[in-house]
C-alpha atoms as a PDB file:
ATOM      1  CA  UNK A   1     -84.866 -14.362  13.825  1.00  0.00           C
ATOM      2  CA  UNK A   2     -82.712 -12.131  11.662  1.00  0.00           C
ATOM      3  CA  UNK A   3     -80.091 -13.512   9.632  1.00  0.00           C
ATOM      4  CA  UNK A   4     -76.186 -13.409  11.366  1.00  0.00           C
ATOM      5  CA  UNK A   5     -73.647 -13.566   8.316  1.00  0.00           C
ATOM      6  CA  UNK A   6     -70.920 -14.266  10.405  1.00  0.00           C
ATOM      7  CA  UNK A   7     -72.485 -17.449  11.308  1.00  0.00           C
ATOM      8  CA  UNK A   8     -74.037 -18.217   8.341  1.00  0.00           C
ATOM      9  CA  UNK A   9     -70.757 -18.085   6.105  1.00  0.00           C
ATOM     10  CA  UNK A  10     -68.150 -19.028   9.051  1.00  0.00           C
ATOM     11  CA  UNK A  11     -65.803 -22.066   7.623  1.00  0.00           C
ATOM     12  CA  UNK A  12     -67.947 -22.833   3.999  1.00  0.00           C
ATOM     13  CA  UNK A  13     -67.272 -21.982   0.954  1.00  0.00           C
ATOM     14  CA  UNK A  14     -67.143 -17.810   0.329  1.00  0.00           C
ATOM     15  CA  UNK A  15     -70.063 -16.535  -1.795  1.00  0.00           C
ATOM     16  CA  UNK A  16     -67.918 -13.812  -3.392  1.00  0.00           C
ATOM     17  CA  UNK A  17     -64.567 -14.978  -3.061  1.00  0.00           C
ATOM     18  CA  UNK A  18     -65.182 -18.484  -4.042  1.00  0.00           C
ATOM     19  CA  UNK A  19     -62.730 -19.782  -1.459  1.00  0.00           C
ATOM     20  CA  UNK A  20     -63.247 -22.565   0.891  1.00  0.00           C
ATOM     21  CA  UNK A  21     -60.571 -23.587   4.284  1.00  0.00           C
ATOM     22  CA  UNK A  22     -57.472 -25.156   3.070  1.00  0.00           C
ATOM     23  CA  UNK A  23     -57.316 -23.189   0.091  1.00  0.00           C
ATOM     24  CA  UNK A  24     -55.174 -20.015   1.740  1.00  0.00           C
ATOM     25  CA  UNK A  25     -52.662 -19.135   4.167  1.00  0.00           C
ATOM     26  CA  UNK A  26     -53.295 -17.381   7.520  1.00  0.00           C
ATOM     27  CA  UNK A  27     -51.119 -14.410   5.839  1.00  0.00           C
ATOM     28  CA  UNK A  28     -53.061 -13.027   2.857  1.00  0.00           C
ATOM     29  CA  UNK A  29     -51.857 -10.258   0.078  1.00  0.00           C
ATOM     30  CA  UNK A  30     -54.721  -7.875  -0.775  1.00  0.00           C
ATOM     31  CA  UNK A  31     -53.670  -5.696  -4.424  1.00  0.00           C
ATOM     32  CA  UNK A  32     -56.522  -4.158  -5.398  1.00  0.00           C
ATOM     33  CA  UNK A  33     -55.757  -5.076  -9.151  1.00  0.00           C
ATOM     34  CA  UNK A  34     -56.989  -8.870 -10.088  1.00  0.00           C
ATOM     35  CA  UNK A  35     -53.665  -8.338 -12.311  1.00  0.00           C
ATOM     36  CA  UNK A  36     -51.561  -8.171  -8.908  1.00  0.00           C
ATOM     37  CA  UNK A  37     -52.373 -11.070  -7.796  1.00  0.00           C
ATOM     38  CA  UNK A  38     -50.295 -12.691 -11.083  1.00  0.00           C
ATOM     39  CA  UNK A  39     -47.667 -10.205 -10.069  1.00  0.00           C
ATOM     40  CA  UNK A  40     -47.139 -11.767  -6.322  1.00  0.00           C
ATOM     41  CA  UNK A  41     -48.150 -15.468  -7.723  1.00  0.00           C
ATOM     42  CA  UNK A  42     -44.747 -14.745  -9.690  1.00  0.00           C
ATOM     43  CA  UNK A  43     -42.858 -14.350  -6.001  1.00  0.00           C
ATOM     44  CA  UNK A  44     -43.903 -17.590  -4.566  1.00  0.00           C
ATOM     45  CA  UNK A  45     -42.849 -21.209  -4.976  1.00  0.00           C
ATOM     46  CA  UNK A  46     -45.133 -23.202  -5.797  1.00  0.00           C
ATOM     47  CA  UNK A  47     -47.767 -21.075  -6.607  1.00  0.00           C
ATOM     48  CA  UNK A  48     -51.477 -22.571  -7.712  1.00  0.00           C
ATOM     49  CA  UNK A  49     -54.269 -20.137  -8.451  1.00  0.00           C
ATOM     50  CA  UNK A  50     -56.911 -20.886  -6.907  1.00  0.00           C
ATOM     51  CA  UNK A  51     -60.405 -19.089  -7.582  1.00  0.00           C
ATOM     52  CA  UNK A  52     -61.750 -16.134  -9.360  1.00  0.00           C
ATOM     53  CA  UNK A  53     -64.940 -14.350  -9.233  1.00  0.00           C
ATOM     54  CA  UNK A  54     -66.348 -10.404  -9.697  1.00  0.00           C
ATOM     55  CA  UNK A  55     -63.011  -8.534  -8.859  1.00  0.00           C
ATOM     56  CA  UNK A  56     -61.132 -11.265  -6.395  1.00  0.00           C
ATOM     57  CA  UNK A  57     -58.480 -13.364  -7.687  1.00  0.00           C
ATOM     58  CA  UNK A  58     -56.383 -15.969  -5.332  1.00  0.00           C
ATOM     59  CA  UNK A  59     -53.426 -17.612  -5.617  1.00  0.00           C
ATOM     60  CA  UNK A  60     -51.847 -19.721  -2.698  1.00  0.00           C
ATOM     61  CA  UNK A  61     -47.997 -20.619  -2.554  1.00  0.00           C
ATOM     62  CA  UNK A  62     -45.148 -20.623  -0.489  1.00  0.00           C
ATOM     63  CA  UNK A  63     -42.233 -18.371   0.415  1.00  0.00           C
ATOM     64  CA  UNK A  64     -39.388 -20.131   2.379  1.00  0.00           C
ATOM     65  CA  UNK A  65     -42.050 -22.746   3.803  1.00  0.00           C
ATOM     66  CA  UNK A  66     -44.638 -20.331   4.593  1.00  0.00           C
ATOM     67  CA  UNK A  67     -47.664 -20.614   3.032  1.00  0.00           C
ATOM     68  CA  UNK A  68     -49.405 -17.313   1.789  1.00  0.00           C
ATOM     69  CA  UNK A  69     -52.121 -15.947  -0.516  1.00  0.00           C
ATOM     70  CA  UNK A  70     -52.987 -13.345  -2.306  1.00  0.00           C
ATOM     71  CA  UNK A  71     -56.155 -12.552  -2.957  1.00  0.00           C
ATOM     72  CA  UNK A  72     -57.598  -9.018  -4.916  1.00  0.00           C
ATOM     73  CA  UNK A  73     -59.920  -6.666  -3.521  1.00  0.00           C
ATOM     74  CA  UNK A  74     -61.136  -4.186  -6.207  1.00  0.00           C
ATOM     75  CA  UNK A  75     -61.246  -0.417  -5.263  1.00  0.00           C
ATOM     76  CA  UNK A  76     -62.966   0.737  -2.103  1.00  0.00           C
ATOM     77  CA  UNK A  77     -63.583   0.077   1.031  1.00  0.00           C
ATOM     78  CA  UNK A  78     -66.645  -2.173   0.834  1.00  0.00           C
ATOM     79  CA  UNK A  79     -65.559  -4.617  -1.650  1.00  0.00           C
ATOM     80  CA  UNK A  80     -61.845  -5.316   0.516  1.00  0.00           C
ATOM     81  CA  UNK A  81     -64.275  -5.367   3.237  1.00  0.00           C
ATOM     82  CA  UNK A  82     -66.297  -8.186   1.921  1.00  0.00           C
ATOM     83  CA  UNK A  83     -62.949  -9.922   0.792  1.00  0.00           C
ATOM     84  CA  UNK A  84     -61.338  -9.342   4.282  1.00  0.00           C
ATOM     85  CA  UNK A  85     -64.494 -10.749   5.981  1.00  0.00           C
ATOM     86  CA  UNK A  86     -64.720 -13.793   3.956  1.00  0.00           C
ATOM     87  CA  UNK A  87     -60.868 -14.564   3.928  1.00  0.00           C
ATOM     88  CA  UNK A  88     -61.478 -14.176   7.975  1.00  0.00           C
ATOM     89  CA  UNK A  89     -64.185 -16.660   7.989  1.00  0.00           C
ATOM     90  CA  UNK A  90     -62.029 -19.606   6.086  1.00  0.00           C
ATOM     91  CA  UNK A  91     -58.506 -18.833   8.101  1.00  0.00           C
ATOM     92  CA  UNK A  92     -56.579 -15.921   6.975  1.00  0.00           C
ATOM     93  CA  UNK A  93     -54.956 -14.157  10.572  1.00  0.00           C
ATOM     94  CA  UNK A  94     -53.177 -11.590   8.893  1.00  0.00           C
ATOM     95  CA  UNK A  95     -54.556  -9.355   6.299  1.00  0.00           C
ATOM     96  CA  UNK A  96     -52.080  -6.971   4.335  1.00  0.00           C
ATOM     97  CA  UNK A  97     -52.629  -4.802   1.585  1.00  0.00           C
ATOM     98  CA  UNK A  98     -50.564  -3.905  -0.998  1.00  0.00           C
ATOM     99  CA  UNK A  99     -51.041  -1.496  -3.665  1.00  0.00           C
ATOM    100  CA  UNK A 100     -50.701   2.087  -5.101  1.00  0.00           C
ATOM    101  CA  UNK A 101     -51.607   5.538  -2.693  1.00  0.00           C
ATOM    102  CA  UNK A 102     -51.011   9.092  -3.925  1.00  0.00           C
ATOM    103  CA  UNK A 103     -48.394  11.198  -2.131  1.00  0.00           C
ATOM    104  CA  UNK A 104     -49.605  14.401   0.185  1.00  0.00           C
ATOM    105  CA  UNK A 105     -46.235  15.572   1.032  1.00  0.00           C
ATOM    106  CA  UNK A 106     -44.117  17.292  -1.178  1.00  0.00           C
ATOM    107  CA  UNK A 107     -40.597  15.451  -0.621  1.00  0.00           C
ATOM    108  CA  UNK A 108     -42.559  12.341  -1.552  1.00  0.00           C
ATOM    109  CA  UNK A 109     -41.582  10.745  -4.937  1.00  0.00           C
ATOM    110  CA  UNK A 110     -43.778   8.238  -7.896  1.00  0.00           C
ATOM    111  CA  UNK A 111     -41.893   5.260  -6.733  1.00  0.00           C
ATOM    112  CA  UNK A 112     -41.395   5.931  -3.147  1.00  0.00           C
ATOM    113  CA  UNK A 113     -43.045   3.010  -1.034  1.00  0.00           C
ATOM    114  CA  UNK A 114     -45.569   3.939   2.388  1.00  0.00           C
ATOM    115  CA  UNK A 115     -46.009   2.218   4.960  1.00  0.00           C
ATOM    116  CA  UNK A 116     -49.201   3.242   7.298  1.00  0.00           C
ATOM    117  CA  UNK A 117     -49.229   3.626  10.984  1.00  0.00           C
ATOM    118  CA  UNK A 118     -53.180   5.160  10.618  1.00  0.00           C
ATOM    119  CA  UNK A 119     -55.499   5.680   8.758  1.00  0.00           C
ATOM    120  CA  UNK A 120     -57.980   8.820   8.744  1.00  0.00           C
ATOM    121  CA  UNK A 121     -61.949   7.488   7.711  1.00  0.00           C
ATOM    122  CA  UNK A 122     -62.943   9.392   5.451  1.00  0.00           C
ATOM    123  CA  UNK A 123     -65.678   6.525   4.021  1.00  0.00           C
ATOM    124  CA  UNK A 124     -68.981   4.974   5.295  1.00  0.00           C
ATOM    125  CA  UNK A 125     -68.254   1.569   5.920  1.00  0.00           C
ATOM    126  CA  UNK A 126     -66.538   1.918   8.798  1.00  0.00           C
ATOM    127  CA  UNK A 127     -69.566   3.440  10.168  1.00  0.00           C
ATOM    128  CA  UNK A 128     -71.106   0.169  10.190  1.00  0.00           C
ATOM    129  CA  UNK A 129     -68.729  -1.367  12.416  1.00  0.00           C
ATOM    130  CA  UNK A 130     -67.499   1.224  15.137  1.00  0.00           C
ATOM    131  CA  UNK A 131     -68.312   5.046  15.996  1.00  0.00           C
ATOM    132  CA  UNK A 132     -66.830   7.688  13.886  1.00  0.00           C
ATOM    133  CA  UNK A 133     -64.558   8.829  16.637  1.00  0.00           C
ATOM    134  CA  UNK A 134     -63.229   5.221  16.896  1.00  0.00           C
ATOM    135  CA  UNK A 135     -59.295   5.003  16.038  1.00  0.00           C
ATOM    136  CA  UNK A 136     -58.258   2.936  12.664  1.00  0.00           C
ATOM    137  CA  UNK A 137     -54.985   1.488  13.177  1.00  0.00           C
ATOM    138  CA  UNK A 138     -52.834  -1.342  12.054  1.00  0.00           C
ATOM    139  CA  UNK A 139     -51.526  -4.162  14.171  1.00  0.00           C
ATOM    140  CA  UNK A 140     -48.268  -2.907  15.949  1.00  0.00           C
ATOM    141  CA  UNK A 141     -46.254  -5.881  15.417  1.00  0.00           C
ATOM    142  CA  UNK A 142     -46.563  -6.751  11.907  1.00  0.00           C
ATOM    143  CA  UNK A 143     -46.564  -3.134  10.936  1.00  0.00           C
ATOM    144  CA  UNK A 144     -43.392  -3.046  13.174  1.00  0.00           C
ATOM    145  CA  UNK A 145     -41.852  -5.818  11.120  1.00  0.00           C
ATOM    146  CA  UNK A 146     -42.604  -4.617   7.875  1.00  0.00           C
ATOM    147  CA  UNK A 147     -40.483  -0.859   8.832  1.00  0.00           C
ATOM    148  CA  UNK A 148     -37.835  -3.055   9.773  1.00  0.00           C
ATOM    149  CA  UNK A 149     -37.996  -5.311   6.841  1.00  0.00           C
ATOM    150  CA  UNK A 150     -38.346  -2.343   4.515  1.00  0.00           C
ATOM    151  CA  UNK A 151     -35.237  -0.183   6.561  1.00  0.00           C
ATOM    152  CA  UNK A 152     -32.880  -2.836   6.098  1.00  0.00           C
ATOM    153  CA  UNK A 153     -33.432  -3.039   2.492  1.00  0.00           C
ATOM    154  CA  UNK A 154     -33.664   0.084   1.621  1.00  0.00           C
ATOM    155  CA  UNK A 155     -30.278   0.099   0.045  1.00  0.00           C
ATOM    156  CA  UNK A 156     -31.679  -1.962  -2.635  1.00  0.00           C
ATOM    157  CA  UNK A 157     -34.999   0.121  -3.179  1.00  0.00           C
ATOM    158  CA  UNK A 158     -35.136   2.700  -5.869  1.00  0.00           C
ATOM    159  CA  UNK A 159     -37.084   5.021  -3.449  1.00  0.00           C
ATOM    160  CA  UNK A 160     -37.201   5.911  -0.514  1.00  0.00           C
ATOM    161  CA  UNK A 161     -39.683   4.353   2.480  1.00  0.00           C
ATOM    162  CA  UNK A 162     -42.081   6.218   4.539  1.00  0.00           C
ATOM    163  CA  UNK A 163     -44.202   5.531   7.510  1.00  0.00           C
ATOM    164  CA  UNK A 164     -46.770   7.530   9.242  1.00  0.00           C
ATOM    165  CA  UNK A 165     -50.950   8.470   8.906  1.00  0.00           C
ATOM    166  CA  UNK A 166     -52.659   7.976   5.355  1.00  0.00           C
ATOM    167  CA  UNK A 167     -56.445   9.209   4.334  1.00  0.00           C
ATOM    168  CA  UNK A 168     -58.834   6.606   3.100  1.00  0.00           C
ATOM    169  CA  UNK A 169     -61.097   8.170   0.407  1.00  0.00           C
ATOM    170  CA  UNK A 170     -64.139   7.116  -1.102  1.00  0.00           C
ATOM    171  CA  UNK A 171     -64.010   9.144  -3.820  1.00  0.00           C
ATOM    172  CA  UNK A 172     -61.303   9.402  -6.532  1.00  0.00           C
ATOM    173  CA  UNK A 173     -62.555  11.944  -8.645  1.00  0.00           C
ATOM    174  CA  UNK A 174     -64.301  14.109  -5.358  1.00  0.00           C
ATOM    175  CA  UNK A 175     -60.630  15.104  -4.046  1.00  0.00           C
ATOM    176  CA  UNK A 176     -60.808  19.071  -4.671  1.00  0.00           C
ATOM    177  CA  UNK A 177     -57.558  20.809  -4.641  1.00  0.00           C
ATOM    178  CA  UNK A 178     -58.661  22.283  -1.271  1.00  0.00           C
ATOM    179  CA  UNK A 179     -59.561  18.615  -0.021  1.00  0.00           C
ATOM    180  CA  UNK A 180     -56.085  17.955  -0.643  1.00  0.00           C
ATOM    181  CA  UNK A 181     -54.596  20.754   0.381  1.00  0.00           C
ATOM    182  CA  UNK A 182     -56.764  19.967   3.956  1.00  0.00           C
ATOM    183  CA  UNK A 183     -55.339  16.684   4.045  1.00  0.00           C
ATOM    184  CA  UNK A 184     -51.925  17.554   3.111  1.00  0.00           C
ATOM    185  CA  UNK A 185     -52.282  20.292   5.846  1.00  0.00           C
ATOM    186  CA  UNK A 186     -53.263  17.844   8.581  1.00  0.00           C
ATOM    187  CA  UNK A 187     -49.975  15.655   8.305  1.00  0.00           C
ATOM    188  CA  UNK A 188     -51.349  12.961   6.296  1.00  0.00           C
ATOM    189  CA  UNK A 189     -48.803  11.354   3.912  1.00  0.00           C
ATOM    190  CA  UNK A 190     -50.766   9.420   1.346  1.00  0.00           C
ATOM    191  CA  UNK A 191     -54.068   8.459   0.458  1.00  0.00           C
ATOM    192  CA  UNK A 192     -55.718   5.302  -0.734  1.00  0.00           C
ATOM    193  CA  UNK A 193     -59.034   4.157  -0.302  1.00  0.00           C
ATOM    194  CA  UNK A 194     -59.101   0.699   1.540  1.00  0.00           C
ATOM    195  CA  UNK A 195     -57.134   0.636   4.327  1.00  0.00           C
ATOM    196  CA  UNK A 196     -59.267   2.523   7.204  1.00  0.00           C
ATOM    197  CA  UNK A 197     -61.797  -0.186   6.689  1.00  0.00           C
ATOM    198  CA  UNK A 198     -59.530  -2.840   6.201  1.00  0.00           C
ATOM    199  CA  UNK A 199     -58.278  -2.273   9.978  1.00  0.00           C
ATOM    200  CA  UNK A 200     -61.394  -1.690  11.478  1.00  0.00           C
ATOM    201  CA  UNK A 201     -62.678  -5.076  10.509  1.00  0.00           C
ATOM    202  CA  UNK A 202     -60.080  -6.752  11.147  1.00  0.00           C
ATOM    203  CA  UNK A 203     -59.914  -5.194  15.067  1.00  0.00           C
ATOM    204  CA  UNK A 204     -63.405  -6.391  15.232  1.00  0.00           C
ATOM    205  CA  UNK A 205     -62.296 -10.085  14.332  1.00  0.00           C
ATOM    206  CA  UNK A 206     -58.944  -9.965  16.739  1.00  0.00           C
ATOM    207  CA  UNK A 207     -57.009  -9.960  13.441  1.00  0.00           C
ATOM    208  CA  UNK A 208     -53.733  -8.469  12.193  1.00  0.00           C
ATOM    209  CA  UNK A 209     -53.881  -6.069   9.109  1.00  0.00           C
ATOM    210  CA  UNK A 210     -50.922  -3.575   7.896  1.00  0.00           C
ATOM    211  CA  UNK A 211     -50.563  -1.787   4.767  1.00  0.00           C
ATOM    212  CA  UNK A 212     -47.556  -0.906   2.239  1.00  0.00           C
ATOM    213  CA  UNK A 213     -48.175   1.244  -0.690  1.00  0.00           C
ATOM    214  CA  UNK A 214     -45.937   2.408  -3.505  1.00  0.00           C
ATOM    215  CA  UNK A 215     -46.908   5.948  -4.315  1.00  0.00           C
ATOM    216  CA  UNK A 216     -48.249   6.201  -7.902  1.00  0.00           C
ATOM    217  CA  UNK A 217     -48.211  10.297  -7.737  1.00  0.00           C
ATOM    218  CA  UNK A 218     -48.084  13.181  -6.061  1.00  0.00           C
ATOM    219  CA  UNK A 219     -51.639  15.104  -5.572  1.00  0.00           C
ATOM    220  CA  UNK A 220     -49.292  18.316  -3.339  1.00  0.00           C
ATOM    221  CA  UNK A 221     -46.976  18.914  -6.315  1.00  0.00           C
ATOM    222  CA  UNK A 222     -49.239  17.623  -9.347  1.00  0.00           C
ATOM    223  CA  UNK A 223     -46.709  14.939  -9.866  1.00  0.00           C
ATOM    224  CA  UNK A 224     -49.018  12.246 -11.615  1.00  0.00           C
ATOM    225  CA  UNK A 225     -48.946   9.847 -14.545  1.00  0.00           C
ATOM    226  CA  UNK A 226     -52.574   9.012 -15.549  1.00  0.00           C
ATOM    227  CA  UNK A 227     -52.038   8.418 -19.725  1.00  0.00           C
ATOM    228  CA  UNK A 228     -48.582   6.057 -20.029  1.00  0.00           C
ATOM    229  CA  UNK A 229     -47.337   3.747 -18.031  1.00  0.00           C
ATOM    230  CA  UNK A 230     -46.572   4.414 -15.032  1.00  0.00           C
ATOM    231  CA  UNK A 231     -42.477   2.908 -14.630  1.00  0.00           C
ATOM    232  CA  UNK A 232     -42.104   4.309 -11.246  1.00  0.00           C
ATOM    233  CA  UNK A 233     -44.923   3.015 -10.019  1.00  0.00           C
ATOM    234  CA  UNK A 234     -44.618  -0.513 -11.166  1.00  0.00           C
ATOM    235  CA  UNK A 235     -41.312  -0.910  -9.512  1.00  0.00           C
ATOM    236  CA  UNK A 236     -42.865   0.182  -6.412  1.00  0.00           C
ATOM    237  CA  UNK A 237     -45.301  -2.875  -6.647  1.00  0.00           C
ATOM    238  CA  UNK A 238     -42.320  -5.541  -7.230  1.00  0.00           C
ATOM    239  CA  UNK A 239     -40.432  -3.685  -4.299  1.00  0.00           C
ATOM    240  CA  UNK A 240     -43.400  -3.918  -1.882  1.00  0.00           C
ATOM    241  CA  UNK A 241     -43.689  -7.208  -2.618  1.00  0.00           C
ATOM    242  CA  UNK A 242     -40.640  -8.375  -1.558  1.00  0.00           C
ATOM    243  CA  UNK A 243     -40.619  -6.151   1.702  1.00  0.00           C
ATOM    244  CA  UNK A 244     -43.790  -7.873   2.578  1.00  0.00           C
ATOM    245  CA  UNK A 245     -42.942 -11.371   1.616  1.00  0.00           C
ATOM    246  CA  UNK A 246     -39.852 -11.102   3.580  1.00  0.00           C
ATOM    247  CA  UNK A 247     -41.479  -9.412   6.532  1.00  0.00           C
ATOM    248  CA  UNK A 248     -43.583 -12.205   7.034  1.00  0.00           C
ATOM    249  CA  UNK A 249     -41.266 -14.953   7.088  1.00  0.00           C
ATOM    250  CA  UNK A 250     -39.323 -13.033   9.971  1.00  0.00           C
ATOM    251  CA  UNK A 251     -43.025 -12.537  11.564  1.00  0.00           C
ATOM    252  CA  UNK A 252     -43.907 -16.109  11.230  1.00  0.00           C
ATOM    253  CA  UNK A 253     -40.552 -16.993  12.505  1.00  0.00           C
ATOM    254  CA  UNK A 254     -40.763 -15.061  15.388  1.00  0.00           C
ATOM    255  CA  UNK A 255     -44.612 -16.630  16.210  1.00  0.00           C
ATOM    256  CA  UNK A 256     -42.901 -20.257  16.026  1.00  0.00           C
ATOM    257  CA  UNK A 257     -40.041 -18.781  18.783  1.00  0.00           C
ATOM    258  CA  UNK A 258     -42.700 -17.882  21.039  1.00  0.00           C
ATOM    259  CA  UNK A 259     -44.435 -20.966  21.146  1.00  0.00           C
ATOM    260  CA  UNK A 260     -41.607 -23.067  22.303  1.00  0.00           C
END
């Protein structure tokens, strides 16, 4: 009889990850950066890192009483696939990413923060899940809360927010100028190159996934910082970050409410 992963790894110790149950929250981070991961650590009380191996680094901690990871995924869609499957199989319920997309609109600024609604597949591992036709979407309600979260604090951003359909790449350094020009062309805001996947498994496994990115450049209006550091950009991250952390105490409070 062939070999069912899903079975096989369920609730043990993660072979990439290095994770085991107890040691996250159900709400999980996902940078793509292993550096991130320090950078959200820094957000949460009590924070205690917690494994590293390959490109995933965890820490667990708290943020007023709710207990949340964050956990790295590397770049592309199969690697945050393997680390969304594996934080799946040891607890995590809600799965959001956070990280850097490129801007396909020109009124769209370094700094500026995204937040997805959709996501166009333009990768293979999708495939392996669901038909090409099949949507990728995030879950309503905690994408719902995070617009919320982010509107009401926009007056404190130093960009602006945006919300609609981003492109999932596989290939950085394959984007023509007419590739972007297509997807510019087509309505899609940004593009990143995890997130189509990242909601496609996590449909599969009746979880929740979202996504906010801070835009590190703009592919429309050759806008981009590749060389120096990237000030813009990093501001974005720390801004995210507390959009998201916030969002999800107002989420978790709201789950609580409903099961009086």
């Amino acid at each position: 009889m062939a070999l069912d992963k899903e079975l096989k790894t369920s609730g043990k110790k993660q072979y990439h990850i290095h994770l085991k149950p107890g040691d996250i929250g159900k709400y999980v981070l996902l940078p793509g950066d292993p550096a991130r991961s320090d950078r959200v650590a820094k957000y949460l009380d009590n924070a205690e890192f917690v494994a590293e191996n390959r490109e995933h680094r965890t820490f667990t901690g708290y943020y007023k009483g709710v207990k949340i990871s964050v956990t790295s995924t590397g770049m592309g869609c199969p690697s945050a696939t393997i680390a969304a499957e594996e934080l799946m199989n040891i607890g995590a319920e809600c799965l959001i990413r956070i990280g850097s997309s490129a801007a396909l609109q020109d009124d769209i600024k370094i700094g500026d923060l995204m937040i997805s609604t959709g996501s166009m597949k333009n990768e293979g591992t999708s495939r392996f899940y669901v038909p090409d036709c099949f949507p990728s979407v995030p879950d309503f309600d905690l994408t719902r809360e995070i617009i919320d979260t982010a509107r009401e604090m926009q007056p404190q951003l130093s960009g602006k927010v945006h919300y609609g359909i981003n492109a999932s790449d596989d290939a950085f350094y394959g984007e023509t100028e007419e590739w972007i020009q297509k997807l510019s062309g087509l309505g899609c805001l940004n593009v990143e190159m995890e997130s189509s996947a990242l909601y496609t498994v996590c449909h599969r496994r009746k979880k929740r996934a979202a996504m906010i990115s801070a835009v590190s450049g703009n592919l429309v209006t050759g806008d981009v910082i590749y060389e120096n550091v990237n000030e813009g950009l990093v501001k974005g991250w720390d801004e995210e970050i507390k959009i998201v952390l916030e969002a999800i105490y107002r989420f978790e409070q709201k789950l609580q409410a409903e099961t009086i």
